[in-house]
PDB file of N, CA and C in Angstrom:
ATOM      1  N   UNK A   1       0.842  -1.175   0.000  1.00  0.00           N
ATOM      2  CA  UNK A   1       0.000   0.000   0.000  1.00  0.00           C
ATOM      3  C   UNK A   1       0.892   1.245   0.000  1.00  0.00           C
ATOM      4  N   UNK A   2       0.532   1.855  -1.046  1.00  0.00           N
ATOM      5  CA  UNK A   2       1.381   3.856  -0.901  1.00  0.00           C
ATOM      6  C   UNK A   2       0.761   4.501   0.345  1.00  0.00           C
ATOM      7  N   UNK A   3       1.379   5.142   0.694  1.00  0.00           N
ATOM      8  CA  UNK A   3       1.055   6.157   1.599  1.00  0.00           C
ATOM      9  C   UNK A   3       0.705   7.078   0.982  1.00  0.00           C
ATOM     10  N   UNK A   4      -0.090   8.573   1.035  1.00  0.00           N
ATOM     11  CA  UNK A   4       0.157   9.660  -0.135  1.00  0.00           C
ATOM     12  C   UNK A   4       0.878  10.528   1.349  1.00  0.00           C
ATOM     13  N   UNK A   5       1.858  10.979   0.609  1.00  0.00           N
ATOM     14  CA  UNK A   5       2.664  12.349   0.849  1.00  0.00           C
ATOM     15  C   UNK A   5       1.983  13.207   1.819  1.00  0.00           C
ATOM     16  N   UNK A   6       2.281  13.495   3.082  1.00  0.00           N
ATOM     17  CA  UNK A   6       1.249  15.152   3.935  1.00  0.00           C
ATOM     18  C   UNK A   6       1.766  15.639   2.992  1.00  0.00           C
ATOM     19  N   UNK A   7       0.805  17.239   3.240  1.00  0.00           N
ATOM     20  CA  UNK A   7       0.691  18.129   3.070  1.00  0.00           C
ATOM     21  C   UNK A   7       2.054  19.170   3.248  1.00  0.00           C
ATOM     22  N   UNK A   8       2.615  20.046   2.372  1.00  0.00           N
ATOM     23  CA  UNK A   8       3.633  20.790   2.588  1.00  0.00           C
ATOM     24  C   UNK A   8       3.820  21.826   3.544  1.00  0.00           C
ATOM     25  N   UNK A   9       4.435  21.117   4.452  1.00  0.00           N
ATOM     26  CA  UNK A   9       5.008  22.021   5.985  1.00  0.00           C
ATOM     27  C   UNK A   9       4.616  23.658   5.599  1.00  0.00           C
ATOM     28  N   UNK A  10       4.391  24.149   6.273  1.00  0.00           N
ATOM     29  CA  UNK A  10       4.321  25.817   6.472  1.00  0.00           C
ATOM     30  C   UNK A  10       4.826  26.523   6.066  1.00  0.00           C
ATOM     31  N   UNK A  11       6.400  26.229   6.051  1.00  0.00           N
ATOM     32  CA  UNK A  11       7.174  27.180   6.078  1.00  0.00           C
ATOM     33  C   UNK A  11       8.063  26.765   4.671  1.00  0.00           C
ATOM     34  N   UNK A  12       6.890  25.709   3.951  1.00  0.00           N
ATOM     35  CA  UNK A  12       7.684  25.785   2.473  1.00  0.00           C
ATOM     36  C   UNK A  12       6.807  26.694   1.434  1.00  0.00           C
ATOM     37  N   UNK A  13       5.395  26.643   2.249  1.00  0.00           N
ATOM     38  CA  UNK A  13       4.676  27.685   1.344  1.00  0.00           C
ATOM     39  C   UNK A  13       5.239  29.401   1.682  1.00  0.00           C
ATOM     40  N   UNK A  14       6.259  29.818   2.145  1.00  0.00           N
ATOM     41  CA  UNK A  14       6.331  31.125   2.957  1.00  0.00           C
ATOM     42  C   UNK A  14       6.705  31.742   1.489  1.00  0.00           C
ATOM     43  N   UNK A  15       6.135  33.178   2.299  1.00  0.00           N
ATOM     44  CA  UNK A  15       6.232  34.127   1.187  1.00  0.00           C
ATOM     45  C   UNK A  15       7.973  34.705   0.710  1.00  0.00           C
ATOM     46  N   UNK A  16       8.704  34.197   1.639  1.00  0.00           N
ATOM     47  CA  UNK A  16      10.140  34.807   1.845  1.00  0.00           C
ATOM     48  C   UNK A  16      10.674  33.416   1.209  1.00  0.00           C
ATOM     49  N   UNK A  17      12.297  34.000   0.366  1.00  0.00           N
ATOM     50  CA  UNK A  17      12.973  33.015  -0.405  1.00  0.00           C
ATOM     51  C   UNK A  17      13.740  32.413   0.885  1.00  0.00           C
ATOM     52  N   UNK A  18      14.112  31.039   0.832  1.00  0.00           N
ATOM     53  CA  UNK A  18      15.535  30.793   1.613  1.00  0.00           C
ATOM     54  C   UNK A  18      16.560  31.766   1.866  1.00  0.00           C
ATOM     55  N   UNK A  19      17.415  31.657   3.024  1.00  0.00           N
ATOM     56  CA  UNK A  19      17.914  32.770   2.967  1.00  0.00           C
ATOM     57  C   UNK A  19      19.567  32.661   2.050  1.00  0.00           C
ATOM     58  N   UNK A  20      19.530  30.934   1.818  1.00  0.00           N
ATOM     59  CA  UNK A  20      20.549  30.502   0.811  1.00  0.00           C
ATOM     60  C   UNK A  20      21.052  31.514  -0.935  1.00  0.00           C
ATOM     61  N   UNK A  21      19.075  31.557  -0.901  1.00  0.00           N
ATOM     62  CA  UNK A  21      19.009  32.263  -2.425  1.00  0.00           C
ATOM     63  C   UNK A  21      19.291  33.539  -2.584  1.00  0.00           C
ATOM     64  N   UNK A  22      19.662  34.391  -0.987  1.00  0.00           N
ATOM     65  CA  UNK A  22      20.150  35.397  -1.292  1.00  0.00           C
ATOM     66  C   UNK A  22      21.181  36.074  -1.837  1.00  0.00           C
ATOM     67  N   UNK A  23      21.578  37.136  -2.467  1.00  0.00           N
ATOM     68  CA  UNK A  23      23.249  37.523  -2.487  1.00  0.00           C
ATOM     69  C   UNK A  23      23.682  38.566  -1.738  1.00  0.00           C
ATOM     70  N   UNK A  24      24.791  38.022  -1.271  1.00  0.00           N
ATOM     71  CA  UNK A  24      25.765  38.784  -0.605  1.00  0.00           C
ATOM     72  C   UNK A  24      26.475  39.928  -1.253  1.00  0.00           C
ATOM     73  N   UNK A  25      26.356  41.159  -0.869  1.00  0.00           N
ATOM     74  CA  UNK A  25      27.260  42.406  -1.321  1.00  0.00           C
ATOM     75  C   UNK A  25      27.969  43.145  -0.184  1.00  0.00           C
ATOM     76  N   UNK A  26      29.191  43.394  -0.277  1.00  0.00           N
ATOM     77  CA  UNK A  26      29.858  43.934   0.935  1.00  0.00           C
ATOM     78  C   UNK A  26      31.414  44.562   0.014  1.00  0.00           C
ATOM     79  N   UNK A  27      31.316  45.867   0.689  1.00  0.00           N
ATOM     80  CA  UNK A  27      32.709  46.630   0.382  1.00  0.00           C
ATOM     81  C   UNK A  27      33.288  46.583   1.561  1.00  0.00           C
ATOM     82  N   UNK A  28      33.349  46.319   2.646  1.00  0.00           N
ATOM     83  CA  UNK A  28      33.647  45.492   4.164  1.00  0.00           C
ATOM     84  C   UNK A  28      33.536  47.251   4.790  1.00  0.00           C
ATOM     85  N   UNK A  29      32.674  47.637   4.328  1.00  0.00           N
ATOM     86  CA  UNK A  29      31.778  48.955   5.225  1.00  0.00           C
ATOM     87  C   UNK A  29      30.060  48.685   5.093  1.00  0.00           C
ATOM     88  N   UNK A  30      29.718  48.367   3.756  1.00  0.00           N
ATOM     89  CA  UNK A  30      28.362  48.076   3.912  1.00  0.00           C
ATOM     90  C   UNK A  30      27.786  46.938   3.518  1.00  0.00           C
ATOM     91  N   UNK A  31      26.751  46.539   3.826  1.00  0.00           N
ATOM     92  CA  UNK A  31      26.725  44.986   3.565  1.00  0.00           C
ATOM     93  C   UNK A  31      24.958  45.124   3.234  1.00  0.00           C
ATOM     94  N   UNK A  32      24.677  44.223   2.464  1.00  0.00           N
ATOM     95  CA  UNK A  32      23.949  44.059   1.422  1.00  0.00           C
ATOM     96  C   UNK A  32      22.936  43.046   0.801  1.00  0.00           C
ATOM     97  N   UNK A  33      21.450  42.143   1.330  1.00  0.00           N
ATOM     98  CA  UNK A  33      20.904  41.131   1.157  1.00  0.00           C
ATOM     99  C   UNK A  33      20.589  41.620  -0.191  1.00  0.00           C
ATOM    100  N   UNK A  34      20.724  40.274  -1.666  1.00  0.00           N
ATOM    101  CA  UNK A  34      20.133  40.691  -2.184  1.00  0.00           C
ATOM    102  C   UNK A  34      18.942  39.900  -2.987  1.00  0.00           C
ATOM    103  N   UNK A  35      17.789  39.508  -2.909  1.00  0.00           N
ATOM    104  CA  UNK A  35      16.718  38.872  -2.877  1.00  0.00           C
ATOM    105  C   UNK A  35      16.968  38.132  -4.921  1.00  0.00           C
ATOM    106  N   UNK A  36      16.438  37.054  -5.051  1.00  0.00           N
ATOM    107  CA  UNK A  36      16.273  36.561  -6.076  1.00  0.00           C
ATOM    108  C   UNK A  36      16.276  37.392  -7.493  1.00  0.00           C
ATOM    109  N   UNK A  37      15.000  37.872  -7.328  1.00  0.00           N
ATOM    110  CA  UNK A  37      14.479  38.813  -8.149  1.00  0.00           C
ATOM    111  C   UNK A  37      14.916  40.499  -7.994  1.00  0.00           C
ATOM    112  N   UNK A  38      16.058  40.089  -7.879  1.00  0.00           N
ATOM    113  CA  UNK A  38      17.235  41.364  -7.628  1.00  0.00           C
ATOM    114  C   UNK A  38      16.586  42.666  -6.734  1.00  0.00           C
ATOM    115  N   UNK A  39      15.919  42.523  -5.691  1.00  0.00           N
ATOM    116  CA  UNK A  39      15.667  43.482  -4.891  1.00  0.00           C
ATOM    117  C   UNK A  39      16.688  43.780  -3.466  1.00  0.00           C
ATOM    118  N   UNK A  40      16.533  44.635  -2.914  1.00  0.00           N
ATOM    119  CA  UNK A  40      17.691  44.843  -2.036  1.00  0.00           C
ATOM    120  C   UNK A  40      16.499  44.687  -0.657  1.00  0.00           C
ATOM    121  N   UNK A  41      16.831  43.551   0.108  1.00  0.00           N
ATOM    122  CA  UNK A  41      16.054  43.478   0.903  1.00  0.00           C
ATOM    123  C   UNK A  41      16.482  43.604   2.514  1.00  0.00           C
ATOM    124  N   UNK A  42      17.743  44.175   2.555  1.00  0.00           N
ATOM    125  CA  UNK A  42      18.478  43.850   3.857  1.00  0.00           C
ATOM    126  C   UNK A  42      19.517  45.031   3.770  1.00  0.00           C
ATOM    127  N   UNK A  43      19.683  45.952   4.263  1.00  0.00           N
ATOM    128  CA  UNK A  43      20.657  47.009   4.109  1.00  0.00           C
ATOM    129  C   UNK A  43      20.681  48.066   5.494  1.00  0.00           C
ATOM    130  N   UNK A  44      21.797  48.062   5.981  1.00  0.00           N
ATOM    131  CA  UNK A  44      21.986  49.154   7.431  1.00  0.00           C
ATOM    132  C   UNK A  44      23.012  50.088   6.087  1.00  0.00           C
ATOM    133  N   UNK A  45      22.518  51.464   7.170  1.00  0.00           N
ATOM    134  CA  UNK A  45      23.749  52.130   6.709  1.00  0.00           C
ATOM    135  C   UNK A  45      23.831  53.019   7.862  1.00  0.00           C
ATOM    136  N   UNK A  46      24.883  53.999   8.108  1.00  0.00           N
ATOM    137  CA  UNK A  46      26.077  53.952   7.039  1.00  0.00           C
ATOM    138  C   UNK A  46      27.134  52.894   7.259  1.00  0.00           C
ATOM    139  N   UNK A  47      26.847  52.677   8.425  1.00  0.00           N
ATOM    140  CA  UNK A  47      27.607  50.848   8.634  1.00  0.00           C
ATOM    141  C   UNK A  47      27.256  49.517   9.345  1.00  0.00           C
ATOM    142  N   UNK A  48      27.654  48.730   9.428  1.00  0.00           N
ATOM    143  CA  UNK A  48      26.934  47.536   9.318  1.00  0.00           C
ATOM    144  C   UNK A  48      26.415  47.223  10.966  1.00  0.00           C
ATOM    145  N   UNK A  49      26.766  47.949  11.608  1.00  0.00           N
ATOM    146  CA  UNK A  49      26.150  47.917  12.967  1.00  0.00           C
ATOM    147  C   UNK A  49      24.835  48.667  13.017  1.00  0.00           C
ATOM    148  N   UNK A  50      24.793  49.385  12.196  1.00  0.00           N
ATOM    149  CA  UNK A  50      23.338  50.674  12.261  1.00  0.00           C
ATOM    150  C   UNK A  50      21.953  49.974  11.694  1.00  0.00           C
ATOM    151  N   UNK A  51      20.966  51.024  12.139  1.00  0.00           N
ATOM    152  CA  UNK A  51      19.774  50.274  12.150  1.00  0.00           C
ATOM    153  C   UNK A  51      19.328  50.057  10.188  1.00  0.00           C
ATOM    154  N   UNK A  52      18.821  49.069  10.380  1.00  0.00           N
ATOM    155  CA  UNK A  52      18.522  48.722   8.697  1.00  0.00           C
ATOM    156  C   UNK A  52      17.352  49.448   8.152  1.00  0.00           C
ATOM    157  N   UNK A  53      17.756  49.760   6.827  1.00  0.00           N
ATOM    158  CA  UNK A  53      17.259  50.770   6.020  1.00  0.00           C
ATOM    159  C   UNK A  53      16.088  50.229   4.817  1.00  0.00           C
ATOM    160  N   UNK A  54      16.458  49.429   4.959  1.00  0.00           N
ATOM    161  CA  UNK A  54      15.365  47.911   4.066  1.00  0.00           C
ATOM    162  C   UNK A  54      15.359  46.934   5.213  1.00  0.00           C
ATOM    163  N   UNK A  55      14.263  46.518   5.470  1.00  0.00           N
ATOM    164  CA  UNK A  55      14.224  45.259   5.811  1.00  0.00           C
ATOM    165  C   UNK A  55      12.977  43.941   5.411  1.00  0.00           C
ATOM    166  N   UNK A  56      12.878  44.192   4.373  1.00  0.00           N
ATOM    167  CA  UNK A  56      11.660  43.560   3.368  1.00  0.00           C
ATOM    168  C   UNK A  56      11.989  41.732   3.676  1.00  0.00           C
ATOM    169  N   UNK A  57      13.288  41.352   4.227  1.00  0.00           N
ATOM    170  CA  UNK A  57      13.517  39.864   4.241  1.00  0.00           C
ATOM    171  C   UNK A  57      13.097  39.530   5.551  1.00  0.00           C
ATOM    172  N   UNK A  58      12.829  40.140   6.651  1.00  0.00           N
ATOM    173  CA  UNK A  58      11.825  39.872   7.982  1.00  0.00           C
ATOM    174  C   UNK A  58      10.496  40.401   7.782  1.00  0.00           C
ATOM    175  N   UNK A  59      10.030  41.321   6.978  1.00  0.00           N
ATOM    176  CA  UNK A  59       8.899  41.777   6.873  1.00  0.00           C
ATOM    177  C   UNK A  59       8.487  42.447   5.894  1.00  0.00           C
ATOM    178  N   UNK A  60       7.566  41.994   5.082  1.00  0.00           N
ATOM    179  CA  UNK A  60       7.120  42.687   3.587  1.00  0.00           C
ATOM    180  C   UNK A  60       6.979  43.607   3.640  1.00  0.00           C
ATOM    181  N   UNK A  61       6.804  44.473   4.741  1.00  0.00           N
ATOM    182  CA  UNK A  61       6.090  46.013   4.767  1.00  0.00           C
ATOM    183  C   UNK A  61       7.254  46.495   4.990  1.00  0.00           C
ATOM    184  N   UNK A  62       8.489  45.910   5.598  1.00  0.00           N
ATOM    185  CA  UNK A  62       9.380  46.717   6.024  1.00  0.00           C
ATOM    186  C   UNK A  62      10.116  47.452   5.258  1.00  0.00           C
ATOM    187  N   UNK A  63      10.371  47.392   3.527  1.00  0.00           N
ATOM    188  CA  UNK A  63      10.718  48.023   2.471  1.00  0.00           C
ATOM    189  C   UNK A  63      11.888  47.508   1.879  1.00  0.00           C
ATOM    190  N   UNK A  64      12.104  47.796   0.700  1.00  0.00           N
ATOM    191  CA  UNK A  64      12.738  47.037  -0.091  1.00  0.00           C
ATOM    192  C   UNK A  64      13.388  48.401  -1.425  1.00  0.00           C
ATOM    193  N   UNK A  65      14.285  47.923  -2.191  1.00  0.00           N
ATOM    194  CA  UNK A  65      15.143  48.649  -2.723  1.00  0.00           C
ATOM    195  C   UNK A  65      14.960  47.883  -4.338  1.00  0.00           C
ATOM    196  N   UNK A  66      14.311  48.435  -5.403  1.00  0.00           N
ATOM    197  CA  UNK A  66      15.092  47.691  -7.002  1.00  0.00           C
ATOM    198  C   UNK A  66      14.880  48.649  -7.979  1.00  0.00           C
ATOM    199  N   UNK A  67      15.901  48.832  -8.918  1.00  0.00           N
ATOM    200  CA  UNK A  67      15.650  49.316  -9.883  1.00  0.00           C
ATOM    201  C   UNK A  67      15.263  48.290 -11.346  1.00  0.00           C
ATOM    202  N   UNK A  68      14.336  48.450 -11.890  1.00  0.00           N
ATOM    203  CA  UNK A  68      13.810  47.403 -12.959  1.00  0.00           C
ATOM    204  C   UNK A  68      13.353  48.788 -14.222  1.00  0.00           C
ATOM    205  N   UNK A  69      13.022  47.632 -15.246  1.00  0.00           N
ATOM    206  CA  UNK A  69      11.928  48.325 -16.202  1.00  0.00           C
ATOM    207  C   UNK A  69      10.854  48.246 -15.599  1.00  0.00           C
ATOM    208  N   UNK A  70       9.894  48.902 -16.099  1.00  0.00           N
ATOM    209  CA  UNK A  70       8.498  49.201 -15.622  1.00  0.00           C
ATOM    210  C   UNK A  70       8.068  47.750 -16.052  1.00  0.00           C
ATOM    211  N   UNK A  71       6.998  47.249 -15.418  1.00  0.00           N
ATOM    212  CA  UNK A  71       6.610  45.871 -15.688  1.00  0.00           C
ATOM    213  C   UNK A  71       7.214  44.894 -15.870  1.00  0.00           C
ATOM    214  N   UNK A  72       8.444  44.840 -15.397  1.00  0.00           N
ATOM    215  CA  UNK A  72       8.856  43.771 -15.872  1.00  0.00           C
ATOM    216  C   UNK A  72       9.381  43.137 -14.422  1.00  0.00           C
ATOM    217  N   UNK A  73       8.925  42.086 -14.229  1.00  0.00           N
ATOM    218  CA  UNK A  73       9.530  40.965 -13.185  1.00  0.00           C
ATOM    219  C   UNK A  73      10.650  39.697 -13.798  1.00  0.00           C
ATOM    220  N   UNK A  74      11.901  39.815 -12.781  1.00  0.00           N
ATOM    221  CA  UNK A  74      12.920  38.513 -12.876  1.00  0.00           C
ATOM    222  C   UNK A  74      12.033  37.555 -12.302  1.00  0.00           C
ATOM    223  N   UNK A  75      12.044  36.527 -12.814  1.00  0.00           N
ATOM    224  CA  UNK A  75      11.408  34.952 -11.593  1.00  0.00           C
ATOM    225  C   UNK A  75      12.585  34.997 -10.826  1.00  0.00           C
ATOM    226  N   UNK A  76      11.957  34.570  -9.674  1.00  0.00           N
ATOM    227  CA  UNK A  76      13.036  33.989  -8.860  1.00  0.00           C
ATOM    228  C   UNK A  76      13.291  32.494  -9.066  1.00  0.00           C
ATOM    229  N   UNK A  77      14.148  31.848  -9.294  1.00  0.00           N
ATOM    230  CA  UNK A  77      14.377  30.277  -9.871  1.00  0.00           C
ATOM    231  C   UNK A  77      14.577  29.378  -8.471  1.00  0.00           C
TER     232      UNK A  77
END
């Protein structure tokens, strides 16, 4: 007899990428999350101890940084 598969844990439906899929940017003064779909989601300034200026990767509302064309979305892969 198959078993069927549960249901997908919680925290695979989350609205936030792994934090694997992020990229790293750092001039070793400022440092830099940068989300899939090339948004800047993690940023202190003016240095890396100070309070963060984006923080869209703990909280959607908290704000976020991209420059794009108008309409146009990267997938995140």
């Amino acid at each position: 007899m198959i078993m069927p598969l549960p249901d997908q844990p919680s925290w695979d439906r989350s609205q936030f990428p792994p934090i694997g899929d992020y990229g790293f940017l750092s001039d070793c003064e400022t440092t830099a999350l940068v989300a899939p779909n090339g948004g800047i989601e993690w940023l202190c300034l003016p240095r890396m101890d100070s309070s963060s200026v984006f923080g869209a990767m703990l909280d959607r509302g908290a704000g976020s940084f991209r420059i794009h064309p108008d309409g146009v979305e990267v997938p995140a892969a």
